[in-house]
Protein backbone atom coordinates (compact mmCIF):
# COMPACT_ATOMS: atom_id res chain seq x y z
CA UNK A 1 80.23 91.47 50.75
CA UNK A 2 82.64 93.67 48.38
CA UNK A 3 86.80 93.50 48.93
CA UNK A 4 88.55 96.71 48.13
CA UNK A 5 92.19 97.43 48.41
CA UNK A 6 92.54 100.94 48.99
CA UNK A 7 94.71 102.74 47.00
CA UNK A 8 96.58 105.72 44.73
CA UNK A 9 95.04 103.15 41.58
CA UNK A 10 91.47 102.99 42.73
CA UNK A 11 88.82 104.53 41.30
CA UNK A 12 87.16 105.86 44.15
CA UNK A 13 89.09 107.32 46.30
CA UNK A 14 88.67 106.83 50.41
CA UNK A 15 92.42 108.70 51.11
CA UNK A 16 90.23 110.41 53.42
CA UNK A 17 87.99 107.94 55.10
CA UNK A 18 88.85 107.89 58.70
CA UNK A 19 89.94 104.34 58.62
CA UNK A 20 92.15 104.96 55.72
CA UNK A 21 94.35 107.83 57.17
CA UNK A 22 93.96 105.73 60.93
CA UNK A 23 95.94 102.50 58.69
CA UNK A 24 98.39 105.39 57.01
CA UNK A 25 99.26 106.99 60.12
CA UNK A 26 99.42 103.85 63.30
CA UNK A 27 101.44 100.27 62.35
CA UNK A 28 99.04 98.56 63.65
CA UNK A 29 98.65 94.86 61.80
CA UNK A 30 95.10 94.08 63.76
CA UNK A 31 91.66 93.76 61.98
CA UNK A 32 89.45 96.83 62.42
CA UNK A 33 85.53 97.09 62.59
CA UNK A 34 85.08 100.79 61.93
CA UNK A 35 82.48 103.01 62.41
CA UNK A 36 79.70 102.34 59.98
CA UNK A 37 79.21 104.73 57.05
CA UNK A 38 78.05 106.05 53.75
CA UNK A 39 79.91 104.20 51.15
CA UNK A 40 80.86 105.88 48.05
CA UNK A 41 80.77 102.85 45.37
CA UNK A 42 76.73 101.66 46.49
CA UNK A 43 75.35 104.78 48.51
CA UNK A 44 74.32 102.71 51.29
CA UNK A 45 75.71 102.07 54.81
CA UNK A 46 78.27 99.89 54.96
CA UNK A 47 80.00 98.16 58.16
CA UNK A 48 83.73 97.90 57.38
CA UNK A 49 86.57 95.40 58.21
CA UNK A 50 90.01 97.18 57.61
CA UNK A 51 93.42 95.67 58.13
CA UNK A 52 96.57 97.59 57.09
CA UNK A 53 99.41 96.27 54.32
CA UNK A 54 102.86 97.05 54.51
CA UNK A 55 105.67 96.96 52.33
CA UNK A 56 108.83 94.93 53.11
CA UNK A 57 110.58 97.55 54.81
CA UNK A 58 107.46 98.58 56.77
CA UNK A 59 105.81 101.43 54.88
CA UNK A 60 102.49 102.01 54.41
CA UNK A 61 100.87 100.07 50.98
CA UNK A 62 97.22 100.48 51.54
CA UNK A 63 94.61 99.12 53.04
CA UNK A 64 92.55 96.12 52.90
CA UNK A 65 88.49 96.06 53.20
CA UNK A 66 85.81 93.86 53.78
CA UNK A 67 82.58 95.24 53.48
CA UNK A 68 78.69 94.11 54.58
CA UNK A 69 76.49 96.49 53.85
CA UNK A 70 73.71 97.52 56.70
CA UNK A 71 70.83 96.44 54.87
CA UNK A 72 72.30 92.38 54.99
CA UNK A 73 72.34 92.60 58.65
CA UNK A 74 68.42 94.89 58.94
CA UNK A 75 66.94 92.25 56.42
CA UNK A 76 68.43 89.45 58.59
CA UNK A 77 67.11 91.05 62.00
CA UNK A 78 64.04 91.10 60.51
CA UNK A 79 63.56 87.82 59.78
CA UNK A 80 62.94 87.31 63.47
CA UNK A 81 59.45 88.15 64.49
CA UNK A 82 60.02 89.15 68.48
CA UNK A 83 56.88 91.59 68.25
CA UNK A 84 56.25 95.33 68.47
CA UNK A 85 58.91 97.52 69.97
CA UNK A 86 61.71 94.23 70.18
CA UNK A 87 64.66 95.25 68.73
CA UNK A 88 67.94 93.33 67.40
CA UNK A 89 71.26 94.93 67.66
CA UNK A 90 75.03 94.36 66.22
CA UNK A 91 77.26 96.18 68.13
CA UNK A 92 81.27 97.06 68.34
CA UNK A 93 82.87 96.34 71.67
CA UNK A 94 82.89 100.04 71.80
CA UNK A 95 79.54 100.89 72.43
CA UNK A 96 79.04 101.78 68.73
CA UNK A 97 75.78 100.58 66.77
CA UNK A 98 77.08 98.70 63.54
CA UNK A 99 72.87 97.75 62.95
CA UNK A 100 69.92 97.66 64.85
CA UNK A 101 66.54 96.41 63.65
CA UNK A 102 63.96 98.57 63.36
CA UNK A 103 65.21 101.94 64.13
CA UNK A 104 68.34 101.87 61.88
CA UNK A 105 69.91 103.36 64.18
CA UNK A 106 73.01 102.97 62.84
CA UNK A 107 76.32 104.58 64.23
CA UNK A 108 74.91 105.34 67.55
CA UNK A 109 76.97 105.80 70.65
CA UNK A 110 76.04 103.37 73.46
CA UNK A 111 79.08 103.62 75.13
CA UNK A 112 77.70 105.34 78.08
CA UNK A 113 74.96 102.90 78.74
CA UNK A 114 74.25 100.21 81.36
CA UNK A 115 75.70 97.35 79.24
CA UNK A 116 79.18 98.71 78.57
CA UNK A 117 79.92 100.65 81.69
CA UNK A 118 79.45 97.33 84.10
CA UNK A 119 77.39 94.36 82.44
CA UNK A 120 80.00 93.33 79.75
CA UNK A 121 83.25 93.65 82.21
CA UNK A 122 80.83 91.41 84.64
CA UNK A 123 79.99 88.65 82.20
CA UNK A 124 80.38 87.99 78.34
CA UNK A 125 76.80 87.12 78.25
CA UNK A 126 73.68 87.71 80.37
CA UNK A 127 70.10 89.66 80.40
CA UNK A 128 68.96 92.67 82.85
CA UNK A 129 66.10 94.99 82.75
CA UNK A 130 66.61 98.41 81.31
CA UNK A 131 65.34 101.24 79.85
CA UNK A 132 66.23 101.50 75.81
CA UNK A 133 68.25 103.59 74.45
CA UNK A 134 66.57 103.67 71.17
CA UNK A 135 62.97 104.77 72.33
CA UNK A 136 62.63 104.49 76.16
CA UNK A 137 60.75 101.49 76.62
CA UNK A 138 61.68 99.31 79.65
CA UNK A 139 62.50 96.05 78.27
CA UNK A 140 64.57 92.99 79.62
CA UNK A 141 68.02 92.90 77.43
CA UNK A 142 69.63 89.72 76.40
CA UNK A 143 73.70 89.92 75.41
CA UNK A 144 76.09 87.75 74.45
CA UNK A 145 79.87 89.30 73.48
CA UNK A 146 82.16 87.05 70.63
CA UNK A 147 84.83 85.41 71.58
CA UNK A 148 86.82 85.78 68.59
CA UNK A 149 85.90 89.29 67.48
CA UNK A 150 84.76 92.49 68.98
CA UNK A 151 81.17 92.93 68.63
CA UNK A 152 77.83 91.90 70.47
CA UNK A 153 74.98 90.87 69.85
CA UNK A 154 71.92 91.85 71.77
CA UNK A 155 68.15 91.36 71.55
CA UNK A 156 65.69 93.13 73.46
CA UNK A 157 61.76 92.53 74.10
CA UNK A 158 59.60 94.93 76.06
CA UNK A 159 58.42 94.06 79.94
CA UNK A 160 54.82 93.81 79.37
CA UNK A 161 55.25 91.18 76.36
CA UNK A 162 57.57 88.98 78.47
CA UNK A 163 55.60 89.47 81.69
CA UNK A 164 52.25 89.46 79.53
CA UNK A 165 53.38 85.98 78.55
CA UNK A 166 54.45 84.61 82.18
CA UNK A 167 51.32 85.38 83.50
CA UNK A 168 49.59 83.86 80.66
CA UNK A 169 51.31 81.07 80.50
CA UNK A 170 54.55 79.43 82.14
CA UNK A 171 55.14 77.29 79.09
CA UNK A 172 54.92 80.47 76.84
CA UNK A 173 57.65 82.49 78.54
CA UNK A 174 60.09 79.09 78.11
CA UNK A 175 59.01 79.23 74.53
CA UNK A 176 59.80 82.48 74.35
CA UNK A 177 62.93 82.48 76.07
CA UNK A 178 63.62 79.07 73.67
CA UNK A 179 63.31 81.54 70.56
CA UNK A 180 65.63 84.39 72.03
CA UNK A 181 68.19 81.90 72.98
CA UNK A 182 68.01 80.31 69.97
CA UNK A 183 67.81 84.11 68.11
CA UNK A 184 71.15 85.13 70.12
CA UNK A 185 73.16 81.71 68.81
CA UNK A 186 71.88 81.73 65.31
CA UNK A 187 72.97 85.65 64.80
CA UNK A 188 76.43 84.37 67.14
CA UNK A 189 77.05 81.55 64.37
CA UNK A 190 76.31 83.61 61.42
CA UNK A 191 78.85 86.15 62.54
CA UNK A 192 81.21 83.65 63.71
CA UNK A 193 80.82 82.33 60.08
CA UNK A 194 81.30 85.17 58.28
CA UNK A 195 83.95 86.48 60.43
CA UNK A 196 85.69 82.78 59.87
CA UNK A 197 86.01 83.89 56.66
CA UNK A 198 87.33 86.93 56.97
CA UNK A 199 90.33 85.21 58.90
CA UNK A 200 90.93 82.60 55.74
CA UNK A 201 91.45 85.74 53.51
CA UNK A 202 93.91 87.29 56.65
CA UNK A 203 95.30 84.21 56.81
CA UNK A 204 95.85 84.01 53.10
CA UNK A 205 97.65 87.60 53.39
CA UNK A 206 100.02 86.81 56.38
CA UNK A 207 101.32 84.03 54.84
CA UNK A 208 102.68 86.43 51.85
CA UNK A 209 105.13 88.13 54.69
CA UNK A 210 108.03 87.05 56.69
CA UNK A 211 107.37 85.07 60.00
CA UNK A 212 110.43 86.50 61.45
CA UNK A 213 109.65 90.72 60.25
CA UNK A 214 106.38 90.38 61.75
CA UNK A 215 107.80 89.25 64.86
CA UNK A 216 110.47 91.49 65.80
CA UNK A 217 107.91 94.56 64.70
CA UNK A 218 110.26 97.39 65.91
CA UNK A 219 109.35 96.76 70.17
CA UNK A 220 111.58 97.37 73.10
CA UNK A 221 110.42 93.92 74.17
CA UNK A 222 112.30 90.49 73.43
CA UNK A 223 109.62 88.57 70.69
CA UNK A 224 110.76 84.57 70.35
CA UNK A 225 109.39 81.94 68.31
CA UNK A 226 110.46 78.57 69.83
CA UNK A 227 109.23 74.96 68.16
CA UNK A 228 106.83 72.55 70.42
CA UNK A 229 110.64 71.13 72.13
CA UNK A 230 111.24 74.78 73.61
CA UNK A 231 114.07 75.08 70.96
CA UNK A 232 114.28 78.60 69.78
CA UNK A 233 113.65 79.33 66.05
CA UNK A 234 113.42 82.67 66.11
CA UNK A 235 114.79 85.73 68.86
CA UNK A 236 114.45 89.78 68.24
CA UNK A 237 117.25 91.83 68.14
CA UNK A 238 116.12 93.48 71.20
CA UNK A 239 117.40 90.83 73.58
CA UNK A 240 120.91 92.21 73.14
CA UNK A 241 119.96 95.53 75.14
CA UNK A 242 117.51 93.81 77.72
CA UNK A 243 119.53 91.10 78.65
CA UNK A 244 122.88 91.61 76.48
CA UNK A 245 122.89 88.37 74.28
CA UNK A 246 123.83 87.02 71.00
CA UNK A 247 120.41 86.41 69.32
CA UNK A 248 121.91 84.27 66.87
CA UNK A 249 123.83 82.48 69.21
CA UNK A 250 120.43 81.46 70.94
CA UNK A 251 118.82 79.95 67.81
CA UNK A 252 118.53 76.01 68.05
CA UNK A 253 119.16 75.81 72.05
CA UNK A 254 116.37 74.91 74.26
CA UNK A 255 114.88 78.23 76.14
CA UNK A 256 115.36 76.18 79.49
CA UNK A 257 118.91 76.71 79.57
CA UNK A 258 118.09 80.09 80.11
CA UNK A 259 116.07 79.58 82.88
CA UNK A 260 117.01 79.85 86.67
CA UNK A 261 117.11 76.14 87.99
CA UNK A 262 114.49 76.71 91.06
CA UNK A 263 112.14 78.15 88.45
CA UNK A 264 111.90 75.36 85.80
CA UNK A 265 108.86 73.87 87.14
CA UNK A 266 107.18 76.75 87.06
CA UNK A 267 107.94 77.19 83.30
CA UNK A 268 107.18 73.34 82.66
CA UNK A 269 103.79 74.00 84.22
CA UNK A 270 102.88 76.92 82.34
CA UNK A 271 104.06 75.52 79.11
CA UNK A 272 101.85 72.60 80.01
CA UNK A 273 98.67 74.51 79.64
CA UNK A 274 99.25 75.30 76.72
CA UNK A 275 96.65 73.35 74.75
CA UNK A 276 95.36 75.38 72.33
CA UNK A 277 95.25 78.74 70.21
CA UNK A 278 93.47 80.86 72.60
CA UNK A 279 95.24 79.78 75.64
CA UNK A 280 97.88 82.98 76.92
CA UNK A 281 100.10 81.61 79.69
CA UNK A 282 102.06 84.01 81.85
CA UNK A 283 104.87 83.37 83.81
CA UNK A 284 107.85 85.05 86.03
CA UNK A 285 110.89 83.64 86.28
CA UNK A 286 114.62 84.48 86.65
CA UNK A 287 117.01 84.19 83.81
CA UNK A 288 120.96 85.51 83.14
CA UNK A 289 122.14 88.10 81.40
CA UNK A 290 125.77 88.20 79.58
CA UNK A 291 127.62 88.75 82.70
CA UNK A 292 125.95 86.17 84.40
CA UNK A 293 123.62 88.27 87.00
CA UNK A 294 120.35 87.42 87.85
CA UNK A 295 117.01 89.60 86.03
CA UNK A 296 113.37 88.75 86.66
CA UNK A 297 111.74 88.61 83.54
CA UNK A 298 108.03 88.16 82.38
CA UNK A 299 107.05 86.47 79.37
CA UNK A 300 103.80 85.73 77.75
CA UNK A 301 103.37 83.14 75.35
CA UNK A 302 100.39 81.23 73.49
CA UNK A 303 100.59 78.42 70.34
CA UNK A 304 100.40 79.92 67.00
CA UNK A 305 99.37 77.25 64.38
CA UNK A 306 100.56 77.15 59.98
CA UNK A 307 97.39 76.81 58.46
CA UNK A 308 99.17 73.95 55.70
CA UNK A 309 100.04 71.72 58.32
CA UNK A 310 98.89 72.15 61.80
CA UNK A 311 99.81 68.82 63.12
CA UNK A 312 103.76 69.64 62.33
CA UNK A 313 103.82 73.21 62.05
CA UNK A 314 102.88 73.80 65.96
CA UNK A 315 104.90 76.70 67.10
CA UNK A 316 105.05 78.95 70.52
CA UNK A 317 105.13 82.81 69.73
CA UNK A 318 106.68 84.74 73.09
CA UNK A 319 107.07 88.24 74.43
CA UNK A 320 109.28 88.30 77.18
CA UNK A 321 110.14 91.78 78.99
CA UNK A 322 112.49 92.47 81.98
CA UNK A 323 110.80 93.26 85.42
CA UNK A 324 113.51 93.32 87.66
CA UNK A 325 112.57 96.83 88.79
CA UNK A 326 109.51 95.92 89.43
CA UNK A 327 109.88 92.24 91.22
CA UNK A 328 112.70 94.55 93.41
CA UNK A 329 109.86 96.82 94.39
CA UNK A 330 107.19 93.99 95.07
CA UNK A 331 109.74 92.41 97.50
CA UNK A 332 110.35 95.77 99.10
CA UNK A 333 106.74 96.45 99.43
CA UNK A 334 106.28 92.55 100.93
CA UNK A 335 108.83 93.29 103.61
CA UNK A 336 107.30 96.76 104.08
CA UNK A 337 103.77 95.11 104.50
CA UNK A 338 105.37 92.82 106.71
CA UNK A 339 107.09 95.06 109.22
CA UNK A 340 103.94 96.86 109.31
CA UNK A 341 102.21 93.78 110.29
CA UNK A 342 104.74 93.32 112.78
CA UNK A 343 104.41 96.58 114.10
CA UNK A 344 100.77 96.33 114.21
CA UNK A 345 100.74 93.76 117.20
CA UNK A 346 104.53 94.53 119.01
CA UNK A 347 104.62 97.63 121.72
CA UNK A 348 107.47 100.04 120.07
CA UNK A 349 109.05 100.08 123.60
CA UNK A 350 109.58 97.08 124.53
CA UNK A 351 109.80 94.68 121.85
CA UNK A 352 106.47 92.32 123.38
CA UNK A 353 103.30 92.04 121.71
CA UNK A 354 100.77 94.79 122.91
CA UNK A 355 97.75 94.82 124.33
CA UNK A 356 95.38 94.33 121.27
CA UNK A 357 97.63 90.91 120.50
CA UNK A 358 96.93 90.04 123.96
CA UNK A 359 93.27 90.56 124.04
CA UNK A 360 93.56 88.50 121.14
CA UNK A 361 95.48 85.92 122.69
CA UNK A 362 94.09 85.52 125.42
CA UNK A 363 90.44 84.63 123.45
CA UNK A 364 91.59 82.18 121.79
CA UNK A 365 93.45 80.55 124.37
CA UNK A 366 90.29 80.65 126.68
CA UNK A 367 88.36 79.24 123.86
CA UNK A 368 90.92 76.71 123.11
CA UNK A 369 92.60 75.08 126.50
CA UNK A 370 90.44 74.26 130.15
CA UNK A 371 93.69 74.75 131.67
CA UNK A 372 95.08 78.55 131.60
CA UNK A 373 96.93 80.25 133.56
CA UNK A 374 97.09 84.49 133.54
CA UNK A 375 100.46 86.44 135.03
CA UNK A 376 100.00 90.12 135.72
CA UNK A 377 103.00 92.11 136.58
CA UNK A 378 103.68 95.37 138.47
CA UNK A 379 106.95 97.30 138.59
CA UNK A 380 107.20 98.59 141.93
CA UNK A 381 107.36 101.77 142.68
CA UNK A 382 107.90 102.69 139.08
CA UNK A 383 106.53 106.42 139.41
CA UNK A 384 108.83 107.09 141.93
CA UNK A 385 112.09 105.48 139.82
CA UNK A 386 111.04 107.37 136.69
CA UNK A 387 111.09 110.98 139.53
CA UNK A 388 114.44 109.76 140.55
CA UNK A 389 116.17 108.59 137.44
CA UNK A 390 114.24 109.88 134.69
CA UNK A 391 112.32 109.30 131.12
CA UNK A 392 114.99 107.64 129.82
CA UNK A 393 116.56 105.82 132.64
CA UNK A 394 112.50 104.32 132.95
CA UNK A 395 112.24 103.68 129.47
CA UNK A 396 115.55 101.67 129.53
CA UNK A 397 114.23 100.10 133.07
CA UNK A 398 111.24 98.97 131.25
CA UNK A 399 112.84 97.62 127.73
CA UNK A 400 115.37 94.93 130.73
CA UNK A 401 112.41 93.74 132.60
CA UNK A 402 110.40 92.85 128.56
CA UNK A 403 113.54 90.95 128.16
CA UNK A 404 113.45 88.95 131.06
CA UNK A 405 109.45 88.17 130.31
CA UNK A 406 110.26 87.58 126.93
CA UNK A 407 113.20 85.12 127.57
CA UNK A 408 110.44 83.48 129.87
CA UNK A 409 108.44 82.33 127.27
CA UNK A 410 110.40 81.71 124.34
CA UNK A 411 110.01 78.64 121.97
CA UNK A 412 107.12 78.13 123.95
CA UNK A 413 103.29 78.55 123.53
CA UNK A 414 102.96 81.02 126.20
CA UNK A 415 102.39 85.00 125.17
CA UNK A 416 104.52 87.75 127.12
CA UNK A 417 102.93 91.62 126.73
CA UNK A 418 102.98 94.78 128.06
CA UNK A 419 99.50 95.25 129.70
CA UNK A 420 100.53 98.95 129.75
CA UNK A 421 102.70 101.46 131.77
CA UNK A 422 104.68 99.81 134.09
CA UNK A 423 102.29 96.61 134.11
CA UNK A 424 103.22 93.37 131.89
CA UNK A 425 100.89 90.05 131.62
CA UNK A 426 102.16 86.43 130.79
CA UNK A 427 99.77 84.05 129.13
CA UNK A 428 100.17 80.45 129.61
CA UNK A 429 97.98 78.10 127.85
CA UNK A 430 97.78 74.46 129.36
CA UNK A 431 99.43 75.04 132.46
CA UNK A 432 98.05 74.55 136.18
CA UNK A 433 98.14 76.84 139.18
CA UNK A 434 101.32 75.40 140.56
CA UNK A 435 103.43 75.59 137.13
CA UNK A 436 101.88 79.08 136.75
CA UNK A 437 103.80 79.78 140.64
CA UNK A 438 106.63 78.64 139.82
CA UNK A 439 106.97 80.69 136.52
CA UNK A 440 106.07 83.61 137.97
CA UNK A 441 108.66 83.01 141.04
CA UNK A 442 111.16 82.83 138.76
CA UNK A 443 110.32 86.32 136.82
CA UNK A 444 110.79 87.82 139.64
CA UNK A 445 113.88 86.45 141.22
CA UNK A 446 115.15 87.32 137.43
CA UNK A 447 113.83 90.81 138.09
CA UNK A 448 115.63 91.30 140.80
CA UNK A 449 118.70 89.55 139.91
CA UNK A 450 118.91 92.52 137.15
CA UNK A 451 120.17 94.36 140.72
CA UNK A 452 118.81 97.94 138.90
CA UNK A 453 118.70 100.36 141.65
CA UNK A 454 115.71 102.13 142.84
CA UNK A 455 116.25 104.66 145.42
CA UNK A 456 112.31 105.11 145.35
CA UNK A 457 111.74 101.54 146.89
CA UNK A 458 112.55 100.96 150.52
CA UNK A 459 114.46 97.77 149.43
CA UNK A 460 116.49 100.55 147.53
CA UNK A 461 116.55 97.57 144.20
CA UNK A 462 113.92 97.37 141.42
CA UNK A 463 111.19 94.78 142.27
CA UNK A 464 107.83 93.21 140.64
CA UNK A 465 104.53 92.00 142.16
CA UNK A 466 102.81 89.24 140.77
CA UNK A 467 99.26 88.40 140.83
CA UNK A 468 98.17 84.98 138.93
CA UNK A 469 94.92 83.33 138.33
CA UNK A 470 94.20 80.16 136.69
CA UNK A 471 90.73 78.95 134.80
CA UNK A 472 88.55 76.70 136.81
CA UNK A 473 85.09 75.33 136.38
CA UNK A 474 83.25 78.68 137.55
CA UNK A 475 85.15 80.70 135.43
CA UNK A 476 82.79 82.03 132.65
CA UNK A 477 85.23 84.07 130.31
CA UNK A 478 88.49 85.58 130.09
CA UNK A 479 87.31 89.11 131.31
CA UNK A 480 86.84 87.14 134.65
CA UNK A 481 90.15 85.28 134.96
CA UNK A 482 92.17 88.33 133.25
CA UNK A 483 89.80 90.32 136.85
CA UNK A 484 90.81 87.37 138.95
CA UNK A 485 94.92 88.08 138.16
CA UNK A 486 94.47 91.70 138.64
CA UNK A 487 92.85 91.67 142.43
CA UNK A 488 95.77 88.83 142.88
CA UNK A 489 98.28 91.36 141.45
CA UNK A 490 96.90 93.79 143.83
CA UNK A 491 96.76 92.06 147.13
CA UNK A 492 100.23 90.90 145.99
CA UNK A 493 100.92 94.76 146.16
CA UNK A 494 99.07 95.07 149.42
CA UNK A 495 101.55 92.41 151.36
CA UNK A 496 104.73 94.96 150.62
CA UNK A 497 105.42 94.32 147.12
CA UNK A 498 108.30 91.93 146.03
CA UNK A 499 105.97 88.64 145.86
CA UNK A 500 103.70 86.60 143.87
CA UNK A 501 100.01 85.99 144.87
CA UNK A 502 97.53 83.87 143.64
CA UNK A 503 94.04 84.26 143.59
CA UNK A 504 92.91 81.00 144.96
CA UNK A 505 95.22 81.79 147.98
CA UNK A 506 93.41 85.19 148.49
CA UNK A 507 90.32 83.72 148.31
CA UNK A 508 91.74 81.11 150.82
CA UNK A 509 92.89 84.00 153.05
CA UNK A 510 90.01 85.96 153.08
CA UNK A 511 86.98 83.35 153.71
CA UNK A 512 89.12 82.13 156.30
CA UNK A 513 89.41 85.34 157.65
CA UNK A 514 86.02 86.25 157.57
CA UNK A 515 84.96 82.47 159.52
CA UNK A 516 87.25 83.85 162.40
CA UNK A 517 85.79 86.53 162.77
């Protein structure tokens, strides 16, 4: 591995490698793992790990390298005998090839393979069957992605070797699955180790700059550093525009004073799971500005550890952003999805549930109670009202009569809906025949207490019919007893209108009638 810092003093000059003028032109502090390439101080293909410096006021100083040539990682690949055409690949998260044993295929662009357009957003590690890229052979493809840095590793073996080797012999294909395991950790730990050393040198480097310029790196966004209490240590200049404070006037308080009461044990719970240095917790939560209003804000925040002293050095590194626009637009779009909801199951005339809610309703109730009860409700002579009075007058007409069926069942666990038209049901769970009566007896005297006029009826008032039918042992589903209310409703309609009917008094009625004769 060579270390280069890149610049106007060295004697080969890279101002116009791709990573160099990428570091020169974006101030971006991350580690890079660039595109391999030809390197001018060996000749050979080299993988490179590039990481910007600054100067104190920002500007661009150069560039630091780490380089592995190619050939380390081939020789290594080879090492492992997985037979003919069984290839070993490093690759960036991007699809491209940083070494692959035996082609040297090195720079390739897998990008638009299998593996990066669904496997590795499915799983950071797994095998499939596929078709390679490098010569066409089918071949099952093992994959594991780092944790820490972005590359993968992958080995591949062709089909008829692994299924060669099944049929053969059960024990060989565990053997052989053994040694590819095995393969896919050892290459893992040798890149976690080299990488791991990579990150002492980084580590090395930050520690030469200032905790607090790194943090407030020139972003519209509020960075903190608070100590393991919640106590702020450090707060960007920015939080004077997004929430119009005195950054130096929050250094040494606790964050939580900051923090709208009914949300603190949200925060306490996040900051809870924090329990080590990968660990991001996210939270939302309302806070004040200067003038004492309310703003949602978001903030995401992980530990960040000194290297000299981890035990007493353990700090919490924030970004915290405001989202009140956006929590104001969630709630909108809750109340939106709400009324729609609501709108879903209510008839738009009348205020009652509609007939899909009471198809509904009425399922589960039959499912759920052996006593139920079923009100359907005529207006009579409704046709001739709505000639006499009109659209509207029948509209209104109908939207009085939903209030009276509505008043009928409130803070109760009946259902009242508009059937359609002029027609209305009731739906009363656990209740017998002769509660049902009585319910329905009293609809209508409310009806007709309403004293709307109806110079189409010859009582010359507004009237209902109702028809009821209850569930009883021969009553197979709620198509039946929903049938049963409807011939009740009509004989109901039959007797001049103005009454309620049962069914079990029509049956009644008409056996009897049909014995006499």
């Amino acid at each position: 591995m060579a270390l280069l810092v890149a610049s106007r003093q060295s004697r080969h000059n890279n101002y116009d490698r791709p990573y160099f003028t990428y570091h020169r032109e974006h101030d971006d502090p991350s580690l890079r793992v660039n595109t391999p390439l030809q390197s001018r101080l060996t000749g050979q293909m080299t993988i490179l790990l590039s990481r910007r410096i600054s100067n104190q006021d920002g500007s661009f100083n150069g560039v630091l390298v780490a380089a592995i040539g190619s050939d380390y990682f081939n020789n290594f690949f080879k090492s492992f005998d997985l037979g003919e055409q069984s290839g070993i690949s490093l690759l960036r998260n991007d699809g491209i090839v940083l070494a692959h044993s035996p082609s040297q295929n090195v720079g390739k662009d897998l990008s638009d393979t299998q593996l990066f357009r669904s496997k590795i957003k499915e799983a950071r590690n797994g095998f499939y069957r596929v078709a390679s890229p490098f010569d066409g052979v089918t071949k099952y493809f093992g994959y594991e992605q780092s944790a820490d840095y972005p590359v993968i590793v992958t080995v591949a073996v062709p089909e008829e070797k692994v299924l060669a080797d099944w049929r053969g012999n059960l024990q060989s294909d565990i053997a052989v699955a053994a040694v590819l395991l095995c393969s896919v950790i050892l290459l893992a730990a040798l890149l976690s180790t080299q990488f791991r050393f990579r990150m002492n040198m980084e580590n090395a480097l930050r520690e030469r700059e200032s905790r607090y310029r790194l943090l407030a790196d020139n972003i519209a966004d509020v960075v903190i550093l608070l100590d393991r209490a919640g106590n702020f240590l450090y707060v960007s200049h920015s939080v004077e525009f997004v929430l119009g404070l005195d950054p130096k006037a929050l250094l040494g308080r606790s964050c939580l004073d900051l923090v709208h009461p009914d949300d603190l044990a949200a925060v306490r719970a996040a900051s809870a799971r924090l329990i080590d240095r990968v660990t991001t917790q996210n939270v939302v939560f309302r806070t004040y500005r200067d003038d004492e209003s309310v703003a949602w804000v978001e903030i995401n925040f992980k530990l960040a550890e000194r290297a000299e002293d981890a035990d007493d050095k353990i700090e919490i590194v924030g970004v915290l952003r405001d989202v009140t626009q956006r929590k104001l637009m969630q709630d909108e779009l809750t109340a939106l999805n709400a009324r729609l909801a609501e709108l879903a199951t209510t008839d738009g005339l009348t205020g009652l549930a509609n007939r899909r809610t009471l198809d509904s309703f009425l399922t589960r109730s039959f499912a759920q109670n052996d006593k139920l009860a079923v009100l359907l409700i005529d207006i009579d002579h409704f046709k001739g009202y709505n000639d006499n009075m009109g659209h509207q007058a029948g509209d209104d007409c109908l939207k009085r009569v939903a209030t009276v069926l509505a008043d009928a069942t409130i803070n109760t666990s009946a259902l009242s809906a508009r059937y359609g038209g002029e027609e209305f049901a009731i739906i009363l769970p656990d209740v017998s025949e002769a509660d049902a009566l009585r319910v329905a007896d009293a609809v209508r005297l409310r009806v007709r207490a309403l004293e709307i006029s109806n110079p189409a009826a010859p009582r010359g008032y507004l009237s209902i019919s109702v028809g009821v039918a209850n569930r009883h042992a021969q009553t197979p589903n709620e198509a039946v007893l929903l049938g049963e209310a409807d011939i009740a409703l009509y004989e109901a309609k039959r007797r001049g209108r103005d009454c309620v009917m049962t069914h079990s008094d029509f049956e009644r009625d008409y056996f009897s009638a049909g014995f006499s004769q």
